[in-house]
PDB file of N, CA and C in Angstrom:
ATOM      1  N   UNK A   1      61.343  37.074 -42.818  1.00  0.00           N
ATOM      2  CA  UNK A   1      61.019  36.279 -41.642  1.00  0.00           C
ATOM      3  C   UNK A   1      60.799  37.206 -40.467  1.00  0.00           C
ATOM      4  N   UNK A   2      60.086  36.964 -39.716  1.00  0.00           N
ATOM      5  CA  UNK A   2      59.810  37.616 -38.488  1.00  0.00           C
ATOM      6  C   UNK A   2      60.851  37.925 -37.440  1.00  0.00           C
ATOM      7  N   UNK A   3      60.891  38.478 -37.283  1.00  0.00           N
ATOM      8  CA  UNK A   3      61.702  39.269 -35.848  1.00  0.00           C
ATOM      9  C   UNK A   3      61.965  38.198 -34.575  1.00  0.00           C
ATOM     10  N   UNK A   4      63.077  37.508 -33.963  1.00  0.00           N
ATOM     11  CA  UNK A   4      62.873  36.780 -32.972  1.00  0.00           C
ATOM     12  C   UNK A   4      62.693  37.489 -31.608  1.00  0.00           C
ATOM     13  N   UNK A   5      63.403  38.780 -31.986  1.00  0.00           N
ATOM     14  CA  UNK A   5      62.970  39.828 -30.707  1.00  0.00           C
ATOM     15  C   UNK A   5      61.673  40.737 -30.874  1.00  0.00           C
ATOM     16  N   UNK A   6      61.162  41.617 -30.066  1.00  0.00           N
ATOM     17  CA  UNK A   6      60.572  42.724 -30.515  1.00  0.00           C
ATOM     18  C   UNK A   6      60.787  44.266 -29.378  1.00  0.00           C
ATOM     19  N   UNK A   7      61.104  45.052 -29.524  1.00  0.00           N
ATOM     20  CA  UNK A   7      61.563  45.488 -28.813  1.00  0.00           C
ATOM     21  C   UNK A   7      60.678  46.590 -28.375  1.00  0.00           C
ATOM     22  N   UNK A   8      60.040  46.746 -27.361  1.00  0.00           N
ATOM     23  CA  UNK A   8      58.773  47.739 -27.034  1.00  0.00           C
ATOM     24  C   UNK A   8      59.193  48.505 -26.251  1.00  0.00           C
ATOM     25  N   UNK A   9      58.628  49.679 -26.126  1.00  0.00           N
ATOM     26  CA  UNK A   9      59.469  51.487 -25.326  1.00  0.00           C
ATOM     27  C   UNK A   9      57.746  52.004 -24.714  1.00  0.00           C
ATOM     28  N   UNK A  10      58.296  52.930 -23.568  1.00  0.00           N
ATOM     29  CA  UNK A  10      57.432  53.657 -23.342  1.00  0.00           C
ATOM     30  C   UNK A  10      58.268  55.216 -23.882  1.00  0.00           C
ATOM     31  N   UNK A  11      57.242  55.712 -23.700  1.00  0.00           N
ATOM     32  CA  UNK A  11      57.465  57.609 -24.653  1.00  0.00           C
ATOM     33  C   UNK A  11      58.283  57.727 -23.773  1.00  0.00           C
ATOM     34  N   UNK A  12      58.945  57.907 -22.618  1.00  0.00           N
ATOM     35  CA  UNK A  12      60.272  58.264 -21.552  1.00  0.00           C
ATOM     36  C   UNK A  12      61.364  57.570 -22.646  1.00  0.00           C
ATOM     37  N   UNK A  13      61.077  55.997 -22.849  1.00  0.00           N
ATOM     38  CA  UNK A  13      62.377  55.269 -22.940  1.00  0.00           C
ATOM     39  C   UNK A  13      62.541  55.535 -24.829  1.00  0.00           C
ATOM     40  N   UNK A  14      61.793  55.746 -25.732  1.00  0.00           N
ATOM     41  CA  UNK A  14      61.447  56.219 -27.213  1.00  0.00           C
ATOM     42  C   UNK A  14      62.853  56.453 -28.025  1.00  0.00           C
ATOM     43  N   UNK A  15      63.604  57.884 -27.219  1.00  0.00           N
ATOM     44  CA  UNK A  15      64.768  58.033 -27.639  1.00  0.00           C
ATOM     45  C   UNK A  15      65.894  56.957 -27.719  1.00  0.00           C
ATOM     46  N   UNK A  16      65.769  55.829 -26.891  1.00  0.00           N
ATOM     47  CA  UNK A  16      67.075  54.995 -26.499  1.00  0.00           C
ATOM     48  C   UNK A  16      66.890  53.509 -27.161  1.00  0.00           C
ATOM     49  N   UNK A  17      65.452  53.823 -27.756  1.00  0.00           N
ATOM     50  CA  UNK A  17      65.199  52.508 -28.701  1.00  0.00           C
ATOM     51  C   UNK A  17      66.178  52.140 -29.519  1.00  0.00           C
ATOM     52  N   UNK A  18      65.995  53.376 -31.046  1.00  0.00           N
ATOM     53  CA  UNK A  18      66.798  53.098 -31.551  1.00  0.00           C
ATOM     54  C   UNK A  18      68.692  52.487 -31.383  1.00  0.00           C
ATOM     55  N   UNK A  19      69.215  53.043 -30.444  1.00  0.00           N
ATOM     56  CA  UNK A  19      70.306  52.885 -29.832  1.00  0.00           C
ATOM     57  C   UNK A  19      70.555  50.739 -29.326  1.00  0.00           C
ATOM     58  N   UNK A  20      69.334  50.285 -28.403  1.00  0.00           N
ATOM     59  CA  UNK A  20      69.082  49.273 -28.461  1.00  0.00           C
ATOM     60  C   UNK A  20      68.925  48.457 -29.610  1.00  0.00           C
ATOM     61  N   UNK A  21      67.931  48.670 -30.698  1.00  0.00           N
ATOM     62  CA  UNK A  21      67.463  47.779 -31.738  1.00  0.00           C
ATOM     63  C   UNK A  21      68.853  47.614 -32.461  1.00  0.00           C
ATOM     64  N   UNK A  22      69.169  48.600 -32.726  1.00  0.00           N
ATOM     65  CA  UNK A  22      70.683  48.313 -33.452  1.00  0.00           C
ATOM     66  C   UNK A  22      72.213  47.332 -32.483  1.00  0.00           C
ATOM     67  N   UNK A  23      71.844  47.799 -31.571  1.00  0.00           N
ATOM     68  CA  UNK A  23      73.197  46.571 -30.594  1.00  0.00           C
ATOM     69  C   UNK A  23      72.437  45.127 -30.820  1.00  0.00           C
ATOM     70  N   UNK A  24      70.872  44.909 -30.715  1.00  0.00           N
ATOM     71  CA  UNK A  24      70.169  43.299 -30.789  1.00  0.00           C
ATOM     72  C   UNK A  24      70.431  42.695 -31.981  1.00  0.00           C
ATOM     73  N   UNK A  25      70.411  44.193 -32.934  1.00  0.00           N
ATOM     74  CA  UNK A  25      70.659  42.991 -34.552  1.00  0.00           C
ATOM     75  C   UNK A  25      71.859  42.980 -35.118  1.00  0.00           C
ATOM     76  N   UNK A  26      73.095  43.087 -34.423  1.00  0.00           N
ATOM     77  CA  UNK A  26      74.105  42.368 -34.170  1.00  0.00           C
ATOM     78  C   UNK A  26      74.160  40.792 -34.229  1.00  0.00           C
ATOM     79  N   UNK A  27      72.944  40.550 -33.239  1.00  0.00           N
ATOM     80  CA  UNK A  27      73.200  39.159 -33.025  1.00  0.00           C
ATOM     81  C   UNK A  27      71.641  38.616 -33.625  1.00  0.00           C
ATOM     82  N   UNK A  28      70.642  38.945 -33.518  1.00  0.00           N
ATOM     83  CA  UNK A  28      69.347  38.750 -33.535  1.00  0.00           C
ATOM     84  C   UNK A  28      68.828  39.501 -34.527  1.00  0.00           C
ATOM     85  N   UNK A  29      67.463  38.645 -35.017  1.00  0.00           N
ATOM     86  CA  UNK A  29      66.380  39.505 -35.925  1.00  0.00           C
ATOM     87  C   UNK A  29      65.430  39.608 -35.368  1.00  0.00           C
ATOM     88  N   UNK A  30      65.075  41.191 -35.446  1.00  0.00           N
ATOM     89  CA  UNK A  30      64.601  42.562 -34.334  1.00  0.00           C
ATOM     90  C   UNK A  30      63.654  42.836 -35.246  1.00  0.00           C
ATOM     91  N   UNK A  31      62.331  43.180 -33.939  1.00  0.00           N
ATOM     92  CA  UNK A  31      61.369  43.789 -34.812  1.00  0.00           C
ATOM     93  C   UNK A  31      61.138  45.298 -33.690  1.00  0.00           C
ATOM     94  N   UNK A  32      60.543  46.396 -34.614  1.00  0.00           N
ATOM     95  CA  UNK A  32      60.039  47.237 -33.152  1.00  0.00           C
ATOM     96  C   UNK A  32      59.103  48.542 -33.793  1.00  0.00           C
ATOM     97  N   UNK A  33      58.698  49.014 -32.782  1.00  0.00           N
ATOM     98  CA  UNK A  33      57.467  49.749 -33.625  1.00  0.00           C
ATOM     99  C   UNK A  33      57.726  51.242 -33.311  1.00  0.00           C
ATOM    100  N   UNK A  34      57.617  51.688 -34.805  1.00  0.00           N
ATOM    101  CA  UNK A  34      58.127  52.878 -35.154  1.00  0.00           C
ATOM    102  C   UNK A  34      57.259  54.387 -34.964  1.00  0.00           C
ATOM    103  N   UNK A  35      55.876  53.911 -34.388  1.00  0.00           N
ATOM    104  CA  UNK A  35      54.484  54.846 -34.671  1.00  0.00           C
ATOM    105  C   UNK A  35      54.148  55.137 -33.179  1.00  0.00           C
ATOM    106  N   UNK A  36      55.203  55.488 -32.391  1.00  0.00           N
ATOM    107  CA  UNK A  36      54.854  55.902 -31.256  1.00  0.00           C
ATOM    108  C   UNK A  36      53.829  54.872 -30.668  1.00  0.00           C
ATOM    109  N   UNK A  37      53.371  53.818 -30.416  1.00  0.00           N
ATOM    110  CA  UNK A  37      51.834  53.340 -29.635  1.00  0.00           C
ATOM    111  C   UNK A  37      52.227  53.087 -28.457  1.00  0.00           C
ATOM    112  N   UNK A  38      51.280  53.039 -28.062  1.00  0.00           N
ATOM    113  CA  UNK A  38      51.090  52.658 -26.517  1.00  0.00           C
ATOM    114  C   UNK A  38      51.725  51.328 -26.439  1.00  0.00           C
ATOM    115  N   UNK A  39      52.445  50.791 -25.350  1.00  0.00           N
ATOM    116  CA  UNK A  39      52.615  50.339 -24.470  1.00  0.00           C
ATOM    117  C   UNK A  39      52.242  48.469 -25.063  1.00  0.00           C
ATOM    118  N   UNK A  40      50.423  48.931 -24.875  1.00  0.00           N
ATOM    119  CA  UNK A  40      49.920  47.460 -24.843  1.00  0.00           C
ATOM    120  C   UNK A  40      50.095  47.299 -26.112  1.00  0.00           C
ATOM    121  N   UNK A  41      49.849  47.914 -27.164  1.00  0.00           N
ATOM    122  CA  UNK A  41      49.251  48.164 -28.640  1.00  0.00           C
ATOM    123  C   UNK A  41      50.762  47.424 -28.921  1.00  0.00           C
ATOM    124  N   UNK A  42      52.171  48.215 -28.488  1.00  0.00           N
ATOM    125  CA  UNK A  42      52.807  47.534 -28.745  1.00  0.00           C
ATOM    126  C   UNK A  42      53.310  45.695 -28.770  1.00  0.00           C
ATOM    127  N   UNK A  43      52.894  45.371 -27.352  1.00  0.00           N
ATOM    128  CA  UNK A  43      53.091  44.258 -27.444  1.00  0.00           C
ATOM    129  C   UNK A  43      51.969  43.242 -28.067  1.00  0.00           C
ATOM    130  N   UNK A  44      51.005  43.407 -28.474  1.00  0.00           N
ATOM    131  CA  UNK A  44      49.515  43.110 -29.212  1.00  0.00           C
ATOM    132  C   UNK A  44      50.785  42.593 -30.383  1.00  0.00           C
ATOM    133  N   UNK A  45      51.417  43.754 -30.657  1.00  0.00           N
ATOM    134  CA  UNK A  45      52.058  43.926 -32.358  1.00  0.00           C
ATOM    135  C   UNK A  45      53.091  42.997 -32.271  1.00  0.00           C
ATOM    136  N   UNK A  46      53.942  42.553 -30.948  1.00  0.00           N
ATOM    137  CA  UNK A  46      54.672  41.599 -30.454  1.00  0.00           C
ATOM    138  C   UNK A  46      54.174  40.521 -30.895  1.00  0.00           C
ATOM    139  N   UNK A  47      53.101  40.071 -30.151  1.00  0.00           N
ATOM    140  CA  UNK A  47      52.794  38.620 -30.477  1.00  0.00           C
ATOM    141  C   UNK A  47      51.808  38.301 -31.587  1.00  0.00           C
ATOM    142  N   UNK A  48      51.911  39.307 -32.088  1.00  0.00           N
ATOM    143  CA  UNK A  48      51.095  39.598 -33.628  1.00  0.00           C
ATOM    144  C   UNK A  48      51.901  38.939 -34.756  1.00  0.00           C
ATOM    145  N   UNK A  49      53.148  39.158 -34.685  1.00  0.00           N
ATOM    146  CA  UNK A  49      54.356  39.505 -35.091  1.00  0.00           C
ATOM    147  C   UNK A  49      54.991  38.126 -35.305  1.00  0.00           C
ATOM    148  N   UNK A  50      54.990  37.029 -34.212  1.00  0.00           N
ATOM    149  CA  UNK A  50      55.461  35.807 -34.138  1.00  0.00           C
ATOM    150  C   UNK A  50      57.075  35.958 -33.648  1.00  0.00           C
ATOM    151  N   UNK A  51      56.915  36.947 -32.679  1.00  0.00           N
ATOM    152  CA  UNK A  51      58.408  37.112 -31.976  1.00  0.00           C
ATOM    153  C   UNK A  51      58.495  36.618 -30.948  1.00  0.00           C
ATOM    154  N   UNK A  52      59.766  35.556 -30.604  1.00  0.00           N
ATOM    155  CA  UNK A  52      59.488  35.015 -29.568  1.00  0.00           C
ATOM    156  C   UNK A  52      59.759  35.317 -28.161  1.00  0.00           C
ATOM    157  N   UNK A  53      60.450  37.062 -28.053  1.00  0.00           N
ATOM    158  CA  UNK A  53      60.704  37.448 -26.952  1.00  0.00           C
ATOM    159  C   UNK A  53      60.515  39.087 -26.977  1.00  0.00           C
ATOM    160  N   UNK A  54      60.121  39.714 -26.146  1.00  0.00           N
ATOM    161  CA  UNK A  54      59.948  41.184 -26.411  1.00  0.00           C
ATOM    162  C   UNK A  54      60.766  41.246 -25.262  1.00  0.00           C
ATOM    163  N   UNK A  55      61.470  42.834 -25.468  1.00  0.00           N
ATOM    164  CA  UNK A  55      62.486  43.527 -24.840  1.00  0.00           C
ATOM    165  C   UNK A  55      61.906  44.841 -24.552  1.00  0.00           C
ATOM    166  N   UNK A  56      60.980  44.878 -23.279  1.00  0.00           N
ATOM    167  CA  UNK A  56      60.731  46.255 -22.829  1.00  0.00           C
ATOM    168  C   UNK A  56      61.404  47.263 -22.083  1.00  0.00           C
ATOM    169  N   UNK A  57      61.474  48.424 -22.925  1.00  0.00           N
ATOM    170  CA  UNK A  57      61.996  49.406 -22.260  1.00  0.00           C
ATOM    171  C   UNK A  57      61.052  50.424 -21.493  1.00  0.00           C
ATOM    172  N   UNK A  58      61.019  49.619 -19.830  1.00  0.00           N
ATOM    173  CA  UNK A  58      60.161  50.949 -19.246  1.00  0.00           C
ATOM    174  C   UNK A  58      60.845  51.837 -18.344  1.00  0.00           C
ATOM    175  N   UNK A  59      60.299  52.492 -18.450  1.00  0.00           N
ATOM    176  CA  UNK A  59      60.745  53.960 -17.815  1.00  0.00           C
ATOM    177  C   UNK A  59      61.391  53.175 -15.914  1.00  0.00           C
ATOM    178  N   UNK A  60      61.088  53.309 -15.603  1.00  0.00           N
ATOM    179  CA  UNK A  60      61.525  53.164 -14.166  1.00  0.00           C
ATOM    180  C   UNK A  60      63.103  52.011 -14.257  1.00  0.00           C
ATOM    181  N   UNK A  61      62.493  51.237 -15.023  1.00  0.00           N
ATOM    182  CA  UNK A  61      63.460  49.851 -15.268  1.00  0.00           C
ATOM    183  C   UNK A  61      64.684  50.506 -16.114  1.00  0.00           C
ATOM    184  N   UNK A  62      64.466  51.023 -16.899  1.00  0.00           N
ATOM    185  CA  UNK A  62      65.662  52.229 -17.907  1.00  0.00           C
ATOM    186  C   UNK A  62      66.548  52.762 -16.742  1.00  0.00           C
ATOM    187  N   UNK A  63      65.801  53.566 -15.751  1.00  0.00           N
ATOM    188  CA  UNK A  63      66.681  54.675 -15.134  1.00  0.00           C
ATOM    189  C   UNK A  63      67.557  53.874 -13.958  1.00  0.00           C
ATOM    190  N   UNK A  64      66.989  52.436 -13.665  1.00  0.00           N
ATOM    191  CA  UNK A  64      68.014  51.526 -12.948  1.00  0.00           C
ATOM    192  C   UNK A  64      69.307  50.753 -13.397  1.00  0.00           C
ATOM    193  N   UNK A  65      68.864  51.103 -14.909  1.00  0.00           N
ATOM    194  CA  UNK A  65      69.852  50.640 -16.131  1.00  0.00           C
ATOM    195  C   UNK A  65      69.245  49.169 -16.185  1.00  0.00           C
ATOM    196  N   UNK A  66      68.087  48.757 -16.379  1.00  0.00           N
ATOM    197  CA  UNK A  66      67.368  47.160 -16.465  1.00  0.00           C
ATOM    198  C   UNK A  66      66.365  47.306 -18.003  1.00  0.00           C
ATOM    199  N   UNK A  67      66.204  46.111 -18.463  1.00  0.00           N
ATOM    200  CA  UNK A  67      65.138  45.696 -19.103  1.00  0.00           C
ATOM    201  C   UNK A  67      64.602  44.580 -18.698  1.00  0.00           C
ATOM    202  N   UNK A  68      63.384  44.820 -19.030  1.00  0.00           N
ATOM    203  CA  UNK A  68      62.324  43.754 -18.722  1.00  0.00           C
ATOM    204  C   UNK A  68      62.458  42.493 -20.169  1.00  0.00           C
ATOM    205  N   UNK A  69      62.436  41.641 -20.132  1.00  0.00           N
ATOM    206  CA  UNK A  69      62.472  40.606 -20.997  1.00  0.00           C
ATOM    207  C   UNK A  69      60.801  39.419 -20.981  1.00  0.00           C
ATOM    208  N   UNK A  70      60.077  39.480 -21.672  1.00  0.00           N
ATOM    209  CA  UNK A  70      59.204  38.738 -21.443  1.00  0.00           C
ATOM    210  C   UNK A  70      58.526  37.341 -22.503  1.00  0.00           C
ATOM    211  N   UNK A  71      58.566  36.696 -22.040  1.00  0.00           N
ATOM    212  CA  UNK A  71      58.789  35.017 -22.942  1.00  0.00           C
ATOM    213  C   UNK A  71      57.369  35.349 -23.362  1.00  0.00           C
ATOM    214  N   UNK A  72      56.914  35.500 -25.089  1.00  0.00           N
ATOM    215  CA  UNK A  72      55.555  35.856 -25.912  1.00  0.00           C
ATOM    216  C   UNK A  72      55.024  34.250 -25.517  1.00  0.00           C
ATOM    217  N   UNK A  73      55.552  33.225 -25.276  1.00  0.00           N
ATOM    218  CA  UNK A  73      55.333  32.307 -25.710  1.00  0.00           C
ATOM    219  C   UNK A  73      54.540  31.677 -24.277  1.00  0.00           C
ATOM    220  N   UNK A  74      55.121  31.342 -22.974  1.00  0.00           N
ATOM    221  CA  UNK A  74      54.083  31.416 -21.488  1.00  0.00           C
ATOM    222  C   UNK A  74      53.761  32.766 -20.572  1.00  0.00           C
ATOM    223  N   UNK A  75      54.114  34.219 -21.471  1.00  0.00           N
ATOM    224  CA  UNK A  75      54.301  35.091 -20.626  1.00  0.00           C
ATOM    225  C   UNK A  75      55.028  35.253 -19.340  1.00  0.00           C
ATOM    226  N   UNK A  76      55.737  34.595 -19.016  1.00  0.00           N
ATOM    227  CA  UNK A  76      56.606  34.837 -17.834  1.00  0.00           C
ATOM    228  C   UNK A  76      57.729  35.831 -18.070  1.00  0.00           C
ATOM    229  N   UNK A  77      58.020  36.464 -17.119  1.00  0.00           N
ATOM    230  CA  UNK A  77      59.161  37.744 -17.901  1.00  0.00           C
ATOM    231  C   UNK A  77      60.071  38.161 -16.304  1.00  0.00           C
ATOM    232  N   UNK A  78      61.531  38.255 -16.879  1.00  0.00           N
ATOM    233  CA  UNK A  78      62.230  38.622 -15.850  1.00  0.00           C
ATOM    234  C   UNK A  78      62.975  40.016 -15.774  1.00  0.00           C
ATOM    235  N   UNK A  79      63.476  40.566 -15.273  1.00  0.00           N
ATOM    236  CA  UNK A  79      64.176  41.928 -15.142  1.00  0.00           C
ATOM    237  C   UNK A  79      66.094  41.951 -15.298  1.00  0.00           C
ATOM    238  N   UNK A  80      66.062  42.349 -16.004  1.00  0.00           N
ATOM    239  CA  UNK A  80      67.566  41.968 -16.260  1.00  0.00           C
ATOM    240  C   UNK A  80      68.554  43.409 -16.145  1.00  0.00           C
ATOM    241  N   UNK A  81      69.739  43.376 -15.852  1.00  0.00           N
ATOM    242  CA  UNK A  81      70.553  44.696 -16.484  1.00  0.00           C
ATOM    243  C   UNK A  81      70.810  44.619 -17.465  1.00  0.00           C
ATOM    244  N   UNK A  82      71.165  45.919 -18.181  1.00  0.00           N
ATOM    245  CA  UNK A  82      71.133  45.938 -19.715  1.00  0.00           C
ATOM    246  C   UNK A  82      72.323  45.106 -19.779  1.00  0.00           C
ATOM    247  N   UNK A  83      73.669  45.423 -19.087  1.00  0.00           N
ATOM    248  CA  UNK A  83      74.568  44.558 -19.110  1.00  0.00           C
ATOM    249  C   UNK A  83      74.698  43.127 -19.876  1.00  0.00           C
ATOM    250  N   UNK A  84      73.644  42.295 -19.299  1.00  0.00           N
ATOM    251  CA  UNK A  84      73.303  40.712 -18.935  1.00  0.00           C
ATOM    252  C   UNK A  84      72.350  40.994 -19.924  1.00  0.00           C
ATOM    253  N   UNK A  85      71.805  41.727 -20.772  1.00  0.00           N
ATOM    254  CA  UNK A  85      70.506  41.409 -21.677  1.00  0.00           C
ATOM    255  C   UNK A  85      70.753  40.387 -22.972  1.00  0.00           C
ATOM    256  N   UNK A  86      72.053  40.346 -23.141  1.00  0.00           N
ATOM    257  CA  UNK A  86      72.154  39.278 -24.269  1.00  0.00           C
ATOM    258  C   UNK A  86      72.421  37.823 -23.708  1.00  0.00           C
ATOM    259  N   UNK A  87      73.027  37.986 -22.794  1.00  0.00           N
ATOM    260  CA  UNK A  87      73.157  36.296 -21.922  1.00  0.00           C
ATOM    261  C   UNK A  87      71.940  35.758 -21.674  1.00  0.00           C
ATOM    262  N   UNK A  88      70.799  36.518 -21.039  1.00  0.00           N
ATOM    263  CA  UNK A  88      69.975  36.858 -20.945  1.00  0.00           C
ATOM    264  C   UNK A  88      68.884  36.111 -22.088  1.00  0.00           C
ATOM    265  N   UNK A  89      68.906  36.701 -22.889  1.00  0.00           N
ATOM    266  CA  UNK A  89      67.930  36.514 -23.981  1.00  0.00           C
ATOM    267  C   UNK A  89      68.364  35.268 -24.810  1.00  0.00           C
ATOM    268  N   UNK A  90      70.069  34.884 -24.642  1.00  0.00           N
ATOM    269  CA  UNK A  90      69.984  33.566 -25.099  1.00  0.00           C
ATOM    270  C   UNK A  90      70.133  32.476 -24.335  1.00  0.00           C
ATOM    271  N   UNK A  91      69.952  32.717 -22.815  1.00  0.00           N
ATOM    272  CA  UNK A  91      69.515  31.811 -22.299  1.00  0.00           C
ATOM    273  C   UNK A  91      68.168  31.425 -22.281  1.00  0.00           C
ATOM    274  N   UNK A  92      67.652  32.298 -22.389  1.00  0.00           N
ATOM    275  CA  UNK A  92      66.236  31.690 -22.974  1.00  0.00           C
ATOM    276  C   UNK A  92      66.089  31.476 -23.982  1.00  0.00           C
ATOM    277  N   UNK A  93      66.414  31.788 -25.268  1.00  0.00           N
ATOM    278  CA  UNK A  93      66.390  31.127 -26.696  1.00  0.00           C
ATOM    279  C   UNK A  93      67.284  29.512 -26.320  1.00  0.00           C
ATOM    280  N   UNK A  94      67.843  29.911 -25.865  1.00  0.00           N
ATOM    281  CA  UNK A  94      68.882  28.534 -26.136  1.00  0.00           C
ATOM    282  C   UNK A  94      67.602  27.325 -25.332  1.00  0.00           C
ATOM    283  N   UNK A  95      67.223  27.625 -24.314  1.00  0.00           N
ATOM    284  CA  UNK A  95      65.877  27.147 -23.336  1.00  0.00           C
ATOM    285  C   UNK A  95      64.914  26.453 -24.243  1.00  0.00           C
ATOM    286  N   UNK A  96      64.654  27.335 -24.933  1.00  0.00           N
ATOM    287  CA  UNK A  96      63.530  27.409 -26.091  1.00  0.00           C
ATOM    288  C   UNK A  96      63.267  26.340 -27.173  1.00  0.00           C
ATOM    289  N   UNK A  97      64.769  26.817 -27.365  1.00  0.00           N
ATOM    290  CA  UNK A  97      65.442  25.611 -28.885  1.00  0.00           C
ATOM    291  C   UNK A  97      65.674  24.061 -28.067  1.00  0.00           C
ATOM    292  N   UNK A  98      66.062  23.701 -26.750  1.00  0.00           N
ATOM    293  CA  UNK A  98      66.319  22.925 -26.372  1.00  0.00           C
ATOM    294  C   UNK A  98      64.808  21.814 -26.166  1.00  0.00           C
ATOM    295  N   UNK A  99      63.707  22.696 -25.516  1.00  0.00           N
ATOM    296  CA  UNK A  99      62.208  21.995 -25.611  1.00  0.00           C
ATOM    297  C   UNK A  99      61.814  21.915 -26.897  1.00  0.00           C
ATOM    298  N   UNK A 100      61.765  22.599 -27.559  1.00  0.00           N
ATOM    299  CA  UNK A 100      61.374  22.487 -29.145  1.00  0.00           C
ATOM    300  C   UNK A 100      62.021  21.212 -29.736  1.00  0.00           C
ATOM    301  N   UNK A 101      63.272  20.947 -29.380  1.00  0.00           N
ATOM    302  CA  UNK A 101      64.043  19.399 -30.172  1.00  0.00           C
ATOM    303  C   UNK A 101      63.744  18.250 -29.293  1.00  0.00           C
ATOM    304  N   UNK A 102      63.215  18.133 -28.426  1.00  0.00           N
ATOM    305  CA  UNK A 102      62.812  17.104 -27.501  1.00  0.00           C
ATOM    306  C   UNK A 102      62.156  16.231 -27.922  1.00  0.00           C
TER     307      UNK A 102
END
């Protein structure tokens, strides 16, 4: 089954992926791309993918200690601390699941 996350890096943030993907699939099924690509290429592979939330790690947002979180599904995306990234991500899954049973 597909990945409900996907977790996308720029070449700065690359090293700290792995470190991330493994704390998400704790709780979540994680997808993330292993071939170095760019940026966009990555998230292309996001919603390629049928994941319903990507977890970007960009460089500027990393060194504030934040990720970007962005909904594949209306594109809207918020900035979170890594802290708050799982409250975070299931407040919007939980969001998600709640319109979906309506």
């Amino acid at each position: 089954k597909p990945g409900t996350i996907y977790v996308a890096c720029m070449e700065a943030t690359r090293p700290a992926t792995p470190a991330i993907v493994r704390a998400l699939r704790m709780v979540y099924a994680v997808d993330w791309d292993l071939e170095a690509k760019s940026l966009n290429a990555q998230l292309r592979a996001a919603s390629k993918s049928g994941a319903r939330l990507a977890v970007l790690l960009g460089e500027d947002e990393w060194k504030r200690g934040e990720v970007v979180l962005k909904d594949l599904r209306d594109g809207s995306q918020q900035t979170v601390d890594l802290e708050a990234m799982v409250d975070a991500i299931d407040r919007i899954l939980d969001s998600a699941q709640e319109a979906h049973s309506e």
